[in-house]
Every structure is written in C-alpha cells, then in structure tokens.
Protein backbone atom coordinates (compact mmCIF):
# COMPACT_ATOMS: atom_id res chain seq x y z
CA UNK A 1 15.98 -21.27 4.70
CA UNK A 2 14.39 -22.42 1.65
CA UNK A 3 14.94 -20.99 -1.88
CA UNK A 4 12.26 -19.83 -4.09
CA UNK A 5 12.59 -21.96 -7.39
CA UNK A 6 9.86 -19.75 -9.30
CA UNK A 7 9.67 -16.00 -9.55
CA UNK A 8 7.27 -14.37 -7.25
CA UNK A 9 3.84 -12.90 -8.28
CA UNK A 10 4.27 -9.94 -5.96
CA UNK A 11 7.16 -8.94 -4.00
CA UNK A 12 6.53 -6.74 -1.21
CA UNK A 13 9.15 -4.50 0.06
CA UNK A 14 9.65 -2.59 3.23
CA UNK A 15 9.26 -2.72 7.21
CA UNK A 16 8.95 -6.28 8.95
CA UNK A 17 8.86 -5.45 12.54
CA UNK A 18 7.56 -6.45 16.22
CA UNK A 19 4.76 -4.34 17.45
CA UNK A 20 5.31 -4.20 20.85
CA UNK A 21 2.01 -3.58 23.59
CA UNK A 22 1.92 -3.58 27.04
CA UNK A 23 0.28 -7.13 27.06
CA UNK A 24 2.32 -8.81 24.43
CA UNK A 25 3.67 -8.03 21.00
CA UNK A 26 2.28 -8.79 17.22
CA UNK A 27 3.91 -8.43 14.27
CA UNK A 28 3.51 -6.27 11.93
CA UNK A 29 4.77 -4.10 8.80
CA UNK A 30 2.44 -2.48 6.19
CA UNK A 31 4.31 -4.77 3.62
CA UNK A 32 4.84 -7.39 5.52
CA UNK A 33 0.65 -7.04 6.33
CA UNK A 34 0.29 -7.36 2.32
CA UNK A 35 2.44 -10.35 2.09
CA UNK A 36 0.58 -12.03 4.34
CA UNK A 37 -2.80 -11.69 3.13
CA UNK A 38 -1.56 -12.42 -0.06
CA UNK A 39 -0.52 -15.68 0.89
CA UNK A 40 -3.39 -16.62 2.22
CA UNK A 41 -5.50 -15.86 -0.96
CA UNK A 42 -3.02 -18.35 -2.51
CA UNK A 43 -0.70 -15.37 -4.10
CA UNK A 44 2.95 -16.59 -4.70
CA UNK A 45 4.48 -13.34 -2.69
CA UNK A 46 7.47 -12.63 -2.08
CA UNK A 47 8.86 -10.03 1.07
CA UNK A 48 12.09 -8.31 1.11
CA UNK A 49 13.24 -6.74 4.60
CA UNK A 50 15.67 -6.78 6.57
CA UNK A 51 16.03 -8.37 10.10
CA UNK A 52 18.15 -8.08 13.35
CA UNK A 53 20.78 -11.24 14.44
CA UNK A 54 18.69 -10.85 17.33
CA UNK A 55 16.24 -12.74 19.56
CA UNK A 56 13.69 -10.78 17.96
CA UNK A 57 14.76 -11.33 14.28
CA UNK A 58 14.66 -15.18 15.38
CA UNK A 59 11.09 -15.14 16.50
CA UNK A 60 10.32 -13.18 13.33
CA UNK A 61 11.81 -15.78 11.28
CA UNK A 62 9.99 -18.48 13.28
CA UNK A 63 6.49 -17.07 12.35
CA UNK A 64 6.74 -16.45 8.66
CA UNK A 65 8.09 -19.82 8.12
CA UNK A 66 5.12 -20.82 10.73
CA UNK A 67 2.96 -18.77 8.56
CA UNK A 68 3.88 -19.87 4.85
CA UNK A 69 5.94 -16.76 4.11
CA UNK A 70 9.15 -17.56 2.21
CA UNK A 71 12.18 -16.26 4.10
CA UNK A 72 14.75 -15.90 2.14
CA UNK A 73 14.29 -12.32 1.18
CA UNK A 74 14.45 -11.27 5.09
CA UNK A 75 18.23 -9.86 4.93
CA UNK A 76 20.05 -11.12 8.24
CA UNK A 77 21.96 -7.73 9.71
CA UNK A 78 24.85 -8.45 12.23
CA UNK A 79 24.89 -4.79 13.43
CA UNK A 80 21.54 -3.31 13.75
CA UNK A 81 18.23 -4.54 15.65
CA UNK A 82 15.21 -6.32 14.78
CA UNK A 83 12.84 -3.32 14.03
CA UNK A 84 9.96 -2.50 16.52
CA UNK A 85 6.94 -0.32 17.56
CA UNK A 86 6.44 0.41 20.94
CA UNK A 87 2.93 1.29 21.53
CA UNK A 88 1.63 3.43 24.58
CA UNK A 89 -1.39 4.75 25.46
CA UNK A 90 -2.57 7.77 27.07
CA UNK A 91 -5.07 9.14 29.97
CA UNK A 92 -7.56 8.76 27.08
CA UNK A 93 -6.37 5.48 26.46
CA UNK A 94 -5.48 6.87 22.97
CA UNK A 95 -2.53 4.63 21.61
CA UNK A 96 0.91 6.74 21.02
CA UNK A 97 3.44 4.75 18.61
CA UNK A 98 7.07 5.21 18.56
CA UNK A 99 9.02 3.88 15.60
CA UNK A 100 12.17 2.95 16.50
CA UNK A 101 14.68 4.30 14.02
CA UNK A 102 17.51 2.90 12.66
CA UNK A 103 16.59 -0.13 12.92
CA UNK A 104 17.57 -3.39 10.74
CA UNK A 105 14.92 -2.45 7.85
CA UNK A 106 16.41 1.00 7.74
CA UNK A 107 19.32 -1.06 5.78
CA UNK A 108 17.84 -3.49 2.88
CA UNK A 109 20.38 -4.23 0.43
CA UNK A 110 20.05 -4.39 -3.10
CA UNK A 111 20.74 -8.51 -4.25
CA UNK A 112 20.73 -9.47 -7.85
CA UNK A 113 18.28 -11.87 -7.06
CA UNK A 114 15.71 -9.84 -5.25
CA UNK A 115 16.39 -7.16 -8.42
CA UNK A 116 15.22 -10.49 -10.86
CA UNK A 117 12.20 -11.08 -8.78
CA UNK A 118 11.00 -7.53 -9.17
CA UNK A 119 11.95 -7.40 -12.99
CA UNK A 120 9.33 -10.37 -13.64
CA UNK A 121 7.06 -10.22 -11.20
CA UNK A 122 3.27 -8.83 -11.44
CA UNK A 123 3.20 -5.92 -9.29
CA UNK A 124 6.26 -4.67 -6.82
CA UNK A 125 4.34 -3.26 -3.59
CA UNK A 126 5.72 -1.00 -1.10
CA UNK A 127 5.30 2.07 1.01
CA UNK A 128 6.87 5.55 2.24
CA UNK A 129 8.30 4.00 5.64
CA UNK A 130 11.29 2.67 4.48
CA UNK A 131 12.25 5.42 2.64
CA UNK A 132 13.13 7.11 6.08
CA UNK A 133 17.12 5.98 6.18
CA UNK A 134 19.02 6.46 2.54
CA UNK A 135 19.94 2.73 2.29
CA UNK A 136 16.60 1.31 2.07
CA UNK A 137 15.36 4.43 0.04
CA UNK A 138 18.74 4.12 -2.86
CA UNK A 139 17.21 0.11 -2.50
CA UNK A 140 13.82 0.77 -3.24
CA UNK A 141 14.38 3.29 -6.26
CA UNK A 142 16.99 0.72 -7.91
CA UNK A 143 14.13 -1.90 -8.01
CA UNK A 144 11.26 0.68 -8.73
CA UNK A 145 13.26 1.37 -11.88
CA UNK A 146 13.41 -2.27 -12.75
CA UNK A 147 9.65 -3.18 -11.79
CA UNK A 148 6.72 -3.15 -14.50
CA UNK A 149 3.85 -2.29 -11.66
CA UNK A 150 4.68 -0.16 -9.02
CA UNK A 151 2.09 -0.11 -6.33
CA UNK A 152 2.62 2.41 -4.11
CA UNK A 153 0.39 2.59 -0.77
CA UNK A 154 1.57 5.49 0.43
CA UNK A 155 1.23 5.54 4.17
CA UNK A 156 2.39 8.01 5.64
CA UNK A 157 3.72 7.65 9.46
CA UNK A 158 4.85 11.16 10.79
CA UNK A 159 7.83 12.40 11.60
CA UNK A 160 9.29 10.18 8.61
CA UNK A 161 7.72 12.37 5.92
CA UNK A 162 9.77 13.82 3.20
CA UNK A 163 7.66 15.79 0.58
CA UNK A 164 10.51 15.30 -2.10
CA UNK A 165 10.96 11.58 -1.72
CA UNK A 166 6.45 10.88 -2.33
CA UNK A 167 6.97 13.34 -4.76
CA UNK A 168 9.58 11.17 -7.03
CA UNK A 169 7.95 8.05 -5.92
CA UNK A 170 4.61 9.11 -7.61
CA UNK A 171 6.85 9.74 -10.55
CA UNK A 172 7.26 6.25 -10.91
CA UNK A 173 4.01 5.01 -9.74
CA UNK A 174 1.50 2.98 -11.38
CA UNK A 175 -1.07 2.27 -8.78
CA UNK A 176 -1.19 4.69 -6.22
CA UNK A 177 -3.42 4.01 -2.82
CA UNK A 178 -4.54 6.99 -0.38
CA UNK A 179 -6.63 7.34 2.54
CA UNK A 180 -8.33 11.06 2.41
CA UNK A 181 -5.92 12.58 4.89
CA UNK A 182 -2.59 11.57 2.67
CA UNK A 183 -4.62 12.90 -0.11
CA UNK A 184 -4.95 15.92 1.42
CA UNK A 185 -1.38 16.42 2.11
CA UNK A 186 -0.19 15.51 -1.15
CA UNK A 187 -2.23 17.98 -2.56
CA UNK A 188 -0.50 20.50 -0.20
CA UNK A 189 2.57 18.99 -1.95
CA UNK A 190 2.39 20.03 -5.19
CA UNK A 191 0.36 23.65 -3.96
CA UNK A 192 -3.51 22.41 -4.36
CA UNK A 193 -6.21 23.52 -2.96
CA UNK A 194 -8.57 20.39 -1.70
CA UNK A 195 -11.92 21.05 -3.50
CA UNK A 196 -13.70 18.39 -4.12
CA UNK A 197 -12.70 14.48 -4.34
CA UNK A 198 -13.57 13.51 -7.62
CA UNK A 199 -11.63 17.06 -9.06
CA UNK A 200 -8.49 16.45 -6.42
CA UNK A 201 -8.61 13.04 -7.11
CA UNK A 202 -8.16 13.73 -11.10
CA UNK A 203 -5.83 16.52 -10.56
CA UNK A 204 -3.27 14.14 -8.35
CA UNK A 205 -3.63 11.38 -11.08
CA UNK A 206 -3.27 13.81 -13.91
CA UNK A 207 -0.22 15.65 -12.18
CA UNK A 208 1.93 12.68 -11.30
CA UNK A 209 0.49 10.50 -14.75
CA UNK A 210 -0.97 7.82 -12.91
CA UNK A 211 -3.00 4.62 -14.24
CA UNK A 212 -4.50 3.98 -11.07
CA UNK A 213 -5.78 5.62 -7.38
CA UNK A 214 -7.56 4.09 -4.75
CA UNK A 215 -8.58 6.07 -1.99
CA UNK A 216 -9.59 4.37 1.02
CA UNK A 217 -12.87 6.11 3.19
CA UNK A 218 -12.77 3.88 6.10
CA UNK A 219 -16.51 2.80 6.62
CA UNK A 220 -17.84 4.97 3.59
CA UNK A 221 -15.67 2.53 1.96
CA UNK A 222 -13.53 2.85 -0.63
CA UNK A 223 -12.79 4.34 -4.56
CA UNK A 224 -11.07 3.23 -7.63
CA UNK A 225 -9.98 5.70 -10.74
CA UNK A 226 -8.56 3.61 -13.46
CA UNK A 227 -7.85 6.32 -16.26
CA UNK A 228 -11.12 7.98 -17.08
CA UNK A 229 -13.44 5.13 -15.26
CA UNK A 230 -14.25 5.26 -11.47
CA UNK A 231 -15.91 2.70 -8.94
CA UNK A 232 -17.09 3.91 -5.49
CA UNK A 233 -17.83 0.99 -3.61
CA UNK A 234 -19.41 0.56 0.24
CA UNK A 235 -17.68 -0.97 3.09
CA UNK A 236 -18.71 -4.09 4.18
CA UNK A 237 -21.28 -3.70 7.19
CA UNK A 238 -19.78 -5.53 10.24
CA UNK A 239 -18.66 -5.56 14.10
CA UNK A 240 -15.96 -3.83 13.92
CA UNK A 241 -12.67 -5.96 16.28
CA UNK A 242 -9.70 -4.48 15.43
CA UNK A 243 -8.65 -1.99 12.34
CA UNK A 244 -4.82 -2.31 12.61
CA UNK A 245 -4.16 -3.73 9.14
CA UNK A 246 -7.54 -3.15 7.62
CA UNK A 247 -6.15 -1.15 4.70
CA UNK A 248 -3.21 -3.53 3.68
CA UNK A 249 -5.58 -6.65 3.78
CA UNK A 250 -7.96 -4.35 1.48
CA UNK A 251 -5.34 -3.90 -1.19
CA UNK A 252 -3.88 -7.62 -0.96
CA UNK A 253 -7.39 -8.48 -1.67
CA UNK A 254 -7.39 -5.66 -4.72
CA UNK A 255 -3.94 -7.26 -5.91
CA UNK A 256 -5.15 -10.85 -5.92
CA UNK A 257 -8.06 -10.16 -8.97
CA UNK A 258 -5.81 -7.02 -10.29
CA UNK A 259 -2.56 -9.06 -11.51
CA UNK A 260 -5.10 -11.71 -12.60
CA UNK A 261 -6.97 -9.25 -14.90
CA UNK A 262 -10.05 -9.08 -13.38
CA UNK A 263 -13.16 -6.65 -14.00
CA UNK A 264 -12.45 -3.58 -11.28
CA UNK A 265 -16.57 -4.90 -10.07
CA UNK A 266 -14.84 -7.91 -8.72
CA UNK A 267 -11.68 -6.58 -7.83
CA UNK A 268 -12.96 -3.95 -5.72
CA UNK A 269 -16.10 -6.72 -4.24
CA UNK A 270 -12.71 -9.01 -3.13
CA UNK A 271 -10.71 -5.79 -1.80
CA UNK A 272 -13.71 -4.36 0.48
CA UNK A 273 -14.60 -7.79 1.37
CA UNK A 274 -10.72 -8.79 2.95
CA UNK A 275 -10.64 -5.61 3.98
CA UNK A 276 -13.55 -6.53 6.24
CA UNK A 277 -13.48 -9.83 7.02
CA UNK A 278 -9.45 -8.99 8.97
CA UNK A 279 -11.72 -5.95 10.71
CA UNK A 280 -13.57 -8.53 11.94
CA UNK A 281 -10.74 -10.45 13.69
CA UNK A 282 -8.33 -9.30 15.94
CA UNK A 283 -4.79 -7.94 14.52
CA UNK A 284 -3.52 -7.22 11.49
CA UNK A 285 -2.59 -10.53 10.43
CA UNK A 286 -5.14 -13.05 11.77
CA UNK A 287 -5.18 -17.15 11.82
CA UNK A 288 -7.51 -17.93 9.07
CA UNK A 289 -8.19 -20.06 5.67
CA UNK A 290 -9.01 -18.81 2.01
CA UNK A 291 -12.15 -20.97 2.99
CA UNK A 292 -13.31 -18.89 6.06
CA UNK A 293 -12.50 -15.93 3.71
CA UNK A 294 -14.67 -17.21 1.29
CA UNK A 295 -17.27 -17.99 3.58
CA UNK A 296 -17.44 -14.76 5.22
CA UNK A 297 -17.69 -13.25 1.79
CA UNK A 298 -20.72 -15.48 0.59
CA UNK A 299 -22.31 -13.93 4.09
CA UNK A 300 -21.93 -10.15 3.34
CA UNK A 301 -22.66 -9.54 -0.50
CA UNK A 302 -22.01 -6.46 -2.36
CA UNK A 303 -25.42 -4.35 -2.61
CA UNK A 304 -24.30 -3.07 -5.81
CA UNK A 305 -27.68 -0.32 -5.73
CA UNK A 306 -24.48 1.38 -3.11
CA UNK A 307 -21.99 1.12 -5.83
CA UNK A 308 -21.44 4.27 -7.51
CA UNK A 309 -19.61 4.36 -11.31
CA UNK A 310 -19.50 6.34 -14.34
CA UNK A 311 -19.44 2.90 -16.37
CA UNK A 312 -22.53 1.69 -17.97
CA UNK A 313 -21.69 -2.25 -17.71
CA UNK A 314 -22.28 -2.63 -14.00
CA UNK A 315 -23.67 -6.07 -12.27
CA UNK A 316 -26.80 -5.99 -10.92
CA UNK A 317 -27.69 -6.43 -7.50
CA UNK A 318 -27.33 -9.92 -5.84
C-alpha cells in the first residue's frame, strides 16, 4: 500500500463493507460512500476502517485502489471477517437488510497516525454504525476529541441504536445531518414533542449547541441552519435510478464548498446537485468524472424563486 505524504482534507471514519444482493454484490459503507464522492470532486480524503484477511477484504482493497481511494487507513484484521450486508427481499419485493455483526469494522484501532490526520484535517466525518461494538465506538470518541469539525451524519440503522451513545456524540458535534425520521427520534431522545420543523429544528441545535444541521427531505429537498441563518433548498428534478447513497453523495458535495469556505447558496446548489446527479445512476458509488458531474450540473440549475431563506443576500434566479 501506498503512504499518504500530506495530511488529509477529510477523513472519513466508519463501516467499509460488501453489500451483498441476490444478483451480485456492491460495496458500500455510509463513510466509505462519502469518501468516495469526495474523491471524485478532487477532495484529498482519507477513510479509516477496518477489513477482514479475507477474500472479501482483498476484493475491497482491489477497488479502492481501482477507485483512487488511499488504503492505508483500511486496518487488516487476522481474526474477524470482511463486513457485509445481505440484502433480501420480500413478497412485496420490499428489500430486508441484515447487518452482519461483529464484523472486522466492529474493531478499528486507534493509530497515532490516523489520530494526526484527524487533528489537522478540515472536517472528521462519520456516523452512528460503528458505534455498535465498544472498540470502534472508544476509537471514534478518542479522535472526536482530537478533531476541529466533527460532522456527524447520523444514520441511524435499527437494531444498532443506543440513545446514550447519539446523545454524547451530539455533544461533540459541529455539523450535524438528519433526515426527518432521525429527527424525530432524537427529539424523542431528549423528551420533545415534534411540533413544527423550523421550532424542532432550533430546539435540537439549541439543546446539543450545534453550529450546523442539515436535514435531508428526500425530493422536497433539503435544509441548512447555520446559527441563526437557514437555507431551504429544492431537490434537483430528475429520473430517479437508484437512491442507495443519495444522502452521503449530498453531503460529500456539501463538504467539498464547506471546508473551502464557501457561501451556504453554493454549498447547498453543489450538495443537492451530487446528491442528484448519483440518483441518477445506479448504486451508491457510480463510475463517473468531476466533468460529467459538472456537466450534469450546468443541465439542472438551481431555480432559486424555490429557495427559501431568512437571509436578505440571496442570488437571483439563473
């Protein structure tokens, strides 16, 4: 494997793992999802997971390398297995997904040099997932302490919910991201009745002292509190191909203009616009170039009469 010689823009932390489908298997990981589509808009990112000695772990390998993604933060464990998703579906053809516990990524070490990465990198991204088995969990706190932007996308994937553990994570959260239903149970967390968004939205950011929210609406699209401002922004119309992924591809898009201090009018345009463009394609973490991105963009403009803020400065329409 080669060694990173510069410290990371964004490390990404958590689950790297093989969904597995009747017809085939695709990999995936929220994180891992991030890291990707980071790469591809030309973000130096960094992923740090844990794999199995495995065939599995050696296919995995195989494809980030393939793919651009620096390796060398995928842990190598001698005793557990590659993680994996088995995916079902039922009479209804409704998919049914079993998360394999204890699992390789259950067990990410803390290294010295993954801790130095997170101390000077940008933003340190990660989700609830691999808080599920103490290792990983004691892992991620150690390097949430150390980080100076915690994103925290919060994704929750019953049964591996533990009200206690979001709880102290928000603690230490700078950028939070929801979609309405995790919104709605952390309110139920902390004994809040679900109003109204803007006033639940305030009270959650208030409560846990949070910078930033972004709660995700699916095709009412998305919103963004940053302190006292907030920008409601449409989806993207499209043809709809595949959703798996659609979220993380939204907030590597968000993270690309965030770290690079952009206005939240752009950040937000990039965020809805990946968000859409890997919606259009099939799986989470599609074959494509930073030009077809582009392109696509330049295709499907932000019709900023949809956008909705309380700031006065906003772009007009293109």
């Amino acid at each position: 494997m080669r060694e990173i010689t510069s410290t990371p823009e964004i490390v990404c932390f958590g689950e790297i793992l093989w969904d597995i489908f009747p017809d085939g298997k695709r990999i995936g990981g929220a994180p891992f999802n991030v890291s990707y589509n980071l790469t591809k808009m030309g973000i130096d990112s960094h992923m740090i997971s844990r794999i199995g000695d495995d065939q599995l772990g050696r296919e995995l390998l195989e494809v980030t390398t393939s793919r651009k993604i620096n390796p060398t933060g995928l842990q190598l464990d001698n005793e557990n297995a590659t993680g994996t998703v088995i995916a079902t579906f039922d009479e209804d053809n409704d998919a049914i997904y079993d998360i394999v516990n204890n699992v390789a990524w259950d067990n990410i070490q803390l290294t010295e040099k993954d801790l130095n990465f997170v101390k000077e990198a940008k933003a340190f991204v990660f989700g609830s997932l691999a808080t599920r088995n103490k290792v990983s969990r004691e892992t991620l706190f150690s390097l949430m302490e150390n980080a100076t932007f915690n994103v925290f996308d919060i994704n929750l994937r019953p049964p591996f919910i533990d009200e206690k553990v979001i709880k102290d994570i928000l603690h230490h959260t700078h950028l939070a991201k929801f979609n309405k239903a995790e919104l709605r149970m952390v309110l139920e967390f902390i004994d809040k009745e679900y109003t109204n968004e803007a006033d639940s939205i305030k009270y959650v950011q208030d409560y846990f002292k949070l910078d930033e929210i972004i709660v995700s609406k699916g095709s009412k699209g998305a919103i963004y509190y940053k302190k006292d401002e907030h920008y409601q922004f449409p989806a993207v119309e499209i043809t709809i191909n595949d959703t798996v992924g659609s979220g993380d591809s939204f907030l590597a898009g968000f993270l690309t203009k965030r770290i690079n201090n952009k206005n939240p009018f752009e950040t937000m345009e990039y965020a809805t616009a990946l968000g859409a463009f890997i919606t259009s394609n099939k799986g989470a973490c599609p074959e494509y170039s930073l030009e077809e991105f582009e392109l696509f963009k330049e295709k499907h403009p932000t019709n900023y009469n949809d956008v909705i803020t309380n700031m006065k400065n906003m772009p007009h329409g293109k």
